[in-house]
C-alpha atoms as a PDB file:
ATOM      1  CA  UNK A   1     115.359  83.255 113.819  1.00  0.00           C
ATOM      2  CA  UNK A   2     116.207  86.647 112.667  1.00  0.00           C
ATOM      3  CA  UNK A   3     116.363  87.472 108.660  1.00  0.00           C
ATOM      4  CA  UNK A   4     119.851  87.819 107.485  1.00  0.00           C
ATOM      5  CA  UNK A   5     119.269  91.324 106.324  1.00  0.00           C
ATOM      6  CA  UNK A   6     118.771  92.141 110.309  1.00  0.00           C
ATOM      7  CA  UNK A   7     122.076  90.365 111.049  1.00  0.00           C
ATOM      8  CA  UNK A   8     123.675  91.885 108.543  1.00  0.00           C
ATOM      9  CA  UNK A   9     121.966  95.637 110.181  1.00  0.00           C
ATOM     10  CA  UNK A  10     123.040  94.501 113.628  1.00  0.00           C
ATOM     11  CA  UNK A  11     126.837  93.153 112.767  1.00  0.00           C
ATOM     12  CA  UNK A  12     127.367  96.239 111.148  1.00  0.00           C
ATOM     13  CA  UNK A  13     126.661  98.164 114.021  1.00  0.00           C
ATOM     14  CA  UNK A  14     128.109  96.473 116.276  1.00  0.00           C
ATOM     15  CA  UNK A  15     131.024  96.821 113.641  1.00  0.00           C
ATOM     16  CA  UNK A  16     131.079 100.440 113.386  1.00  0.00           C
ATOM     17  CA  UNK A  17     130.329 101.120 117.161  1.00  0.00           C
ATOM     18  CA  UNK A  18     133.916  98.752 117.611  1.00  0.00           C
ATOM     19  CA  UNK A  19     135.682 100.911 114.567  1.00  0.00           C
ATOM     20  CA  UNK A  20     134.592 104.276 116.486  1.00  0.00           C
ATOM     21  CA  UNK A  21     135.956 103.590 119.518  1.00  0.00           C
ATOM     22  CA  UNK A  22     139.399 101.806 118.345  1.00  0.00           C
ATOM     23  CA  UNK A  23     139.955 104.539 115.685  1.00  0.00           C
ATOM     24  CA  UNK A  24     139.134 107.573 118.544  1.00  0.00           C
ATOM     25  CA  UNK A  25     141.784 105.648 121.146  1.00  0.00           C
ATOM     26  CA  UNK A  26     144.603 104.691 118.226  1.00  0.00           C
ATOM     27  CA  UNK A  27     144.543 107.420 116.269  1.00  0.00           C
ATOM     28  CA  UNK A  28     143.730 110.025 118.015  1.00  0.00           C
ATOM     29  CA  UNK A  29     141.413 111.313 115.675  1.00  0.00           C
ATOM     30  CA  UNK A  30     138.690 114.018 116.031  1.00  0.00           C
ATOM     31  CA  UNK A  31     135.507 112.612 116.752  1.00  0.00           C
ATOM     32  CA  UNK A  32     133.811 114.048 113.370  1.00  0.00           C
ATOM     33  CA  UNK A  33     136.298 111.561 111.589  1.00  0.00           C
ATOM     34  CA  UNK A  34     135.714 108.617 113.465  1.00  0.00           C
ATOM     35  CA  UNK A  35     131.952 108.996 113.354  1.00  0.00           C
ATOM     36  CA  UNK A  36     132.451 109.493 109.505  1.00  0.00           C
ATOM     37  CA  UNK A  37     134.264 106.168 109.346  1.00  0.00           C
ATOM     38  CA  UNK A  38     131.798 104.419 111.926  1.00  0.00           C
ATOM     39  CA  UNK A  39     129.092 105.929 109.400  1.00  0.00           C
ATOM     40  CA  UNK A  40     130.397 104.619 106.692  1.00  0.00           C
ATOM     41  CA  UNK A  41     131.120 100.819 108.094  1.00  0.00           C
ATOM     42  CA  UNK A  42     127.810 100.593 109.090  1.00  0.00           C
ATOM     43  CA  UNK A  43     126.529 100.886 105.225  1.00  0.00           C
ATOM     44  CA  UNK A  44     129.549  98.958 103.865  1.00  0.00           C
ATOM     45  CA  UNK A  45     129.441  95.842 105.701  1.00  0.00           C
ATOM     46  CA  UNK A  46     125.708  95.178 104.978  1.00  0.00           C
ATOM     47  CA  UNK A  47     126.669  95.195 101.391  1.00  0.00           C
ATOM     48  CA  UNK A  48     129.275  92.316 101.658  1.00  0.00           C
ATOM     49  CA  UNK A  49     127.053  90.583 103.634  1.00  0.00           C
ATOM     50  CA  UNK A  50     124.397  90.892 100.802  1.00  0.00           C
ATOM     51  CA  UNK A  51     126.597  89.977  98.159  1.00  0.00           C
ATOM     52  CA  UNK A  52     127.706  86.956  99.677  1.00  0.00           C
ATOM     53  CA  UNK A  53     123.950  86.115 100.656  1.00  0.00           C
ATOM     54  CA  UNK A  54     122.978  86.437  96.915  1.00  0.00           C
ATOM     55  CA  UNK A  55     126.024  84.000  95.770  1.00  0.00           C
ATOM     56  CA  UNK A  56     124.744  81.625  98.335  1.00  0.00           C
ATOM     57  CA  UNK A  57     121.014  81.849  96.876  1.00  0.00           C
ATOM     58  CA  UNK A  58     122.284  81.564  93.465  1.00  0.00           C
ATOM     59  CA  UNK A  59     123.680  77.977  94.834  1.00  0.00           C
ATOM     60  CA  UNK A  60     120.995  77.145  96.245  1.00  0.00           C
ATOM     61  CA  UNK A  61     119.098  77.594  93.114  1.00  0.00           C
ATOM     62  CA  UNK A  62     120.962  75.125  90.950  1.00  0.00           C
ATOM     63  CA  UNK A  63     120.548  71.329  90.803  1.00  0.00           C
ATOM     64  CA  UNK A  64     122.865  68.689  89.722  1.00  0.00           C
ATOM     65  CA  UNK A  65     122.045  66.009  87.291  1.00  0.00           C
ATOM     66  CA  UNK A  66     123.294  63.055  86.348  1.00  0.00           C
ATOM     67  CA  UNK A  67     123.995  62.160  82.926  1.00  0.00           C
ATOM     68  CA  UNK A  68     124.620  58.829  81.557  1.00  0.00           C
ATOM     69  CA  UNK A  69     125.422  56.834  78.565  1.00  0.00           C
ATOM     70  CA  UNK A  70     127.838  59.729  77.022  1.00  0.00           C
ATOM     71  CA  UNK A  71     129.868  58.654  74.157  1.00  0.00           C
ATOM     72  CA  UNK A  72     133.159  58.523  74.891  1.00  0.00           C
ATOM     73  CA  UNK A  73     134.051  61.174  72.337  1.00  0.00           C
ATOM     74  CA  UNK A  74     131.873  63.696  73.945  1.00  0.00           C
ATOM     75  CA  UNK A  75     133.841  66.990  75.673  1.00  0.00           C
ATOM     76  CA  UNK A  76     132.244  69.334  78.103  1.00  0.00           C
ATOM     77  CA  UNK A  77     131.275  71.774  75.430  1.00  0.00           C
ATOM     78  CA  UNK A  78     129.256  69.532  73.602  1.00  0.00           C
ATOM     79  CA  UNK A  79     127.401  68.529  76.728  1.00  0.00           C
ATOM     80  CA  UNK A  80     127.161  72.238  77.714  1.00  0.00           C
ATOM     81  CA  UNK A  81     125.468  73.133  74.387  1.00  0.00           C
ATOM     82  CA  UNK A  82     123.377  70.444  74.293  1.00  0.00           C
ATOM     83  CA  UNK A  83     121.836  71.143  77.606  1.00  0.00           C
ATOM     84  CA  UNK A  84     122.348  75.067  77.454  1.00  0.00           C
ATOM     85  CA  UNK A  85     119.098  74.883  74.836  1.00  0.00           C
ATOM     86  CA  UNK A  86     116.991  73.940  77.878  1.00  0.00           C
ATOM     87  CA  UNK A  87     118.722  76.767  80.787  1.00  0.00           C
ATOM     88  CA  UNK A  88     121.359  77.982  82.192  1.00  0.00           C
ATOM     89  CA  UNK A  89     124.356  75.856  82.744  1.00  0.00           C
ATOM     90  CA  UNK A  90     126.698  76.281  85.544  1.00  0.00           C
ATOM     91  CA  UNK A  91     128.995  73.731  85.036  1.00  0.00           C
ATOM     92  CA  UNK A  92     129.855  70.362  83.276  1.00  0.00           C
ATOM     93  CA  UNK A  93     132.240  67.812  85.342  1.00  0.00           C
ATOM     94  CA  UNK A  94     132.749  64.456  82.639  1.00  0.00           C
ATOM     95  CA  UNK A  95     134.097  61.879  84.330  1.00  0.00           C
ATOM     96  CA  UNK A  96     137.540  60.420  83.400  1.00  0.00           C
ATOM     97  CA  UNK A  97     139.280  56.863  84.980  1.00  0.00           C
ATOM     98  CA  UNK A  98     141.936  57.924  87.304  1.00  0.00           C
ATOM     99  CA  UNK A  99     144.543  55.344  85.878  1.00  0.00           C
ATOM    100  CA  UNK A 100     144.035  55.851  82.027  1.00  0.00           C
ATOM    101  CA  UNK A 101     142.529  59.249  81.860  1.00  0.00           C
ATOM    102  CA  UNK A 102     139.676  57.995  79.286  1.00  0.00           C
ATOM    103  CA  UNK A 103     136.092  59.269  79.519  1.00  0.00           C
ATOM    104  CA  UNK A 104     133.833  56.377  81.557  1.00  0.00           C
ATOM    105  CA  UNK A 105     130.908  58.060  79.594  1.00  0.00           C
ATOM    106  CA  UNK A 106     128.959  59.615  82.734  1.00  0.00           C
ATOM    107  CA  UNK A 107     129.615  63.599  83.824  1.00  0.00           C
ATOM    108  CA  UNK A 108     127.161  65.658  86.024  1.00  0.00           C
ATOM    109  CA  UNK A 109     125.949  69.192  84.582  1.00  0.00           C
ATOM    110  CA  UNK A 110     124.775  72.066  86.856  1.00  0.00           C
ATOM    111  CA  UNK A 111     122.080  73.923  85.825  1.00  0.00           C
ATOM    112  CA  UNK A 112     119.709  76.225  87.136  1.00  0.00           C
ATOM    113  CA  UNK A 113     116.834  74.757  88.903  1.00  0.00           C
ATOM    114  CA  UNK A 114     113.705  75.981  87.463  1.00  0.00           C
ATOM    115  CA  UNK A 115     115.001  74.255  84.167  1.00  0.00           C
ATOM    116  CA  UNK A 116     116.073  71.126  85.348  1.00  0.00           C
ATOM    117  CA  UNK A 117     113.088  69.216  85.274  1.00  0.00           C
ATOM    118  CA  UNK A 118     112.367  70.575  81.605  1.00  0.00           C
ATOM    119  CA  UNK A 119     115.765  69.322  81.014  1.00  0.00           C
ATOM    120  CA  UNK A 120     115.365  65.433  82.343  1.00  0.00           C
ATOM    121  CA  UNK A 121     112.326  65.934  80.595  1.00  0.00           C
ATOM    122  CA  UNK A 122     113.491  66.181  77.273  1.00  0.00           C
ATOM    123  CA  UNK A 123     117.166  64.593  77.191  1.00  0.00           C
ATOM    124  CA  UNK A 124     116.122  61.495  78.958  1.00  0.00           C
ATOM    125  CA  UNK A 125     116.312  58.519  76.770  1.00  0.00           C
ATOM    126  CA  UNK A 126     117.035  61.071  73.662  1.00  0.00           C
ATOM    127  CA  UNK A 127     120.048  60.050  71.458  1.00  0.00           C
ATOM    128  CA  UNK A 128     122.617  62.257  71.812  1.00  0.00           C
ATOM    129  CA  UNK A 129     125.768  61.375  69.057  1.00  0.00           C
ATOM    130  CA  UNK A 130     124.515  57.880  67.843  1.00  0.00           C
ATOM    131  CA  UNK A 131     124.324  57.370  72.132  1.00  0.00           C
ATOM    132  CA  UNK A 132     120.614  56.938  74.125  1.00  0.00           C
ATOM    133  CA  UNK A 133     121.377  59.214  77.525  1.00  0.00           C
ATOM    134  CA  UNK A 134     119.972  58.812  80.727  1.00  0.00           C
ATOM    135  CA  UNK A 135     119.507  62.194  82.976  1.00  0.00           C
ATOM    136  CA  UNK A 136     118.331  62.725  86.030  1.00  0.00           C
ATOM    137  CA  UNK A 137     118.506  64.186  89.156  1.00  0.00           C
ATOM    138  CA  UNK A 138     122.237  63.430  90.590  1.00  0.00           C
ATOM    139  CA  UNK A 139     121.901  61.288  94.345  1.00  0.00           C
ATOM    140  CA  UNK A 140     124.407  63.138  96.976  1.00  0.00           C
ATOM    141  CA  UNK A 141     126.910  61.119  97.337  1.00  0.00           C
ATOM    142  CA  UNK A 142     127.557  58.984 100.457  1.00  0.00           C
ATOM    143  CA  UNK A 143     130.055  60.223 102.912  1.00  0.00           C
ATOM    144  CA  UNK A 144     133.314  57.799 102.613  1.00  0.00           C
ATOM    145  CA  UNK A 145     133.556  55.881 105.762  1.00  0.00           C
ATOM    146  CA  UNK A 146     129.732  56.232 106.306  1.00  0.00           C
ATOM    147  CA  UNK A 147     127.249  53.006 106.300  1.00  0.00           C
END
């Protein structure tokens, strides 16, 4: 399979030989101006298409965990800055009961991958506001309908 930085090269040619020949027929337009848009196409598009390849391997560097045992009292920011002292944190999701809206004392943080495993490593089993957690790597979760 080809690397995405040659798709990207050969969608934006393709792109800007499509933009030279609709801009000459629609517009009318010399051919110096439709070569400088063609031109400049074929450098724009492969930096969208590297941007959005760099947000997708910034996902793809970040792993979930599961973290149990959270006092009830506990908010996302207090979760965030406990686990921001061991990387990066993406997000924090607490979970709530859909009926009463209380805390069930589980959430999922996002953090960066490299400092995951540091993290498990060190908040596992540590007491975190009178409360012993549990973290670890979160399990994707089953597909509803699936067996």
């Amino acid at each position: 399979m080809k690397s995405p930085q040659a798709l990207t090269l050969i969608v934006a040619l393709v792109f800007a030989i499509a933009v030279y020949f609709l801009a000459g027929s629609a517009f009318e337009l010399s051919n110096i101006s439709v070569a400088v848009v063609a031109f400049v196409c074929a450098f724009v598009a492969p930096l969208v298409g590297k941007a959005n390849s760099v947000g997708q391997e910034a996902e793809a560097n970040i792993t979930t965990l599961y973290v149990g045992n959270l006092p009830y009292r506990a908010n996302e920011a207090a979760v965030r800055e406990l686990f921001s002292e061991y990387g990066q944190v993406q997000s924090v999701r607490l979970m709530k009961d859909k009926h009463t809206g209380k805390r069930r004392g589980f959430g999922f943080v996002e953090i960066s991958s490299p400092d995951a495993d540091k993290a498990i490593t060190e908040l596992n089993d540590s007491e975190f506001q009178q409360r012993t957690l549990k973290v670890r790597e979160a399990k994707e979760r089953p597909e509803k309908g699936a067996e």
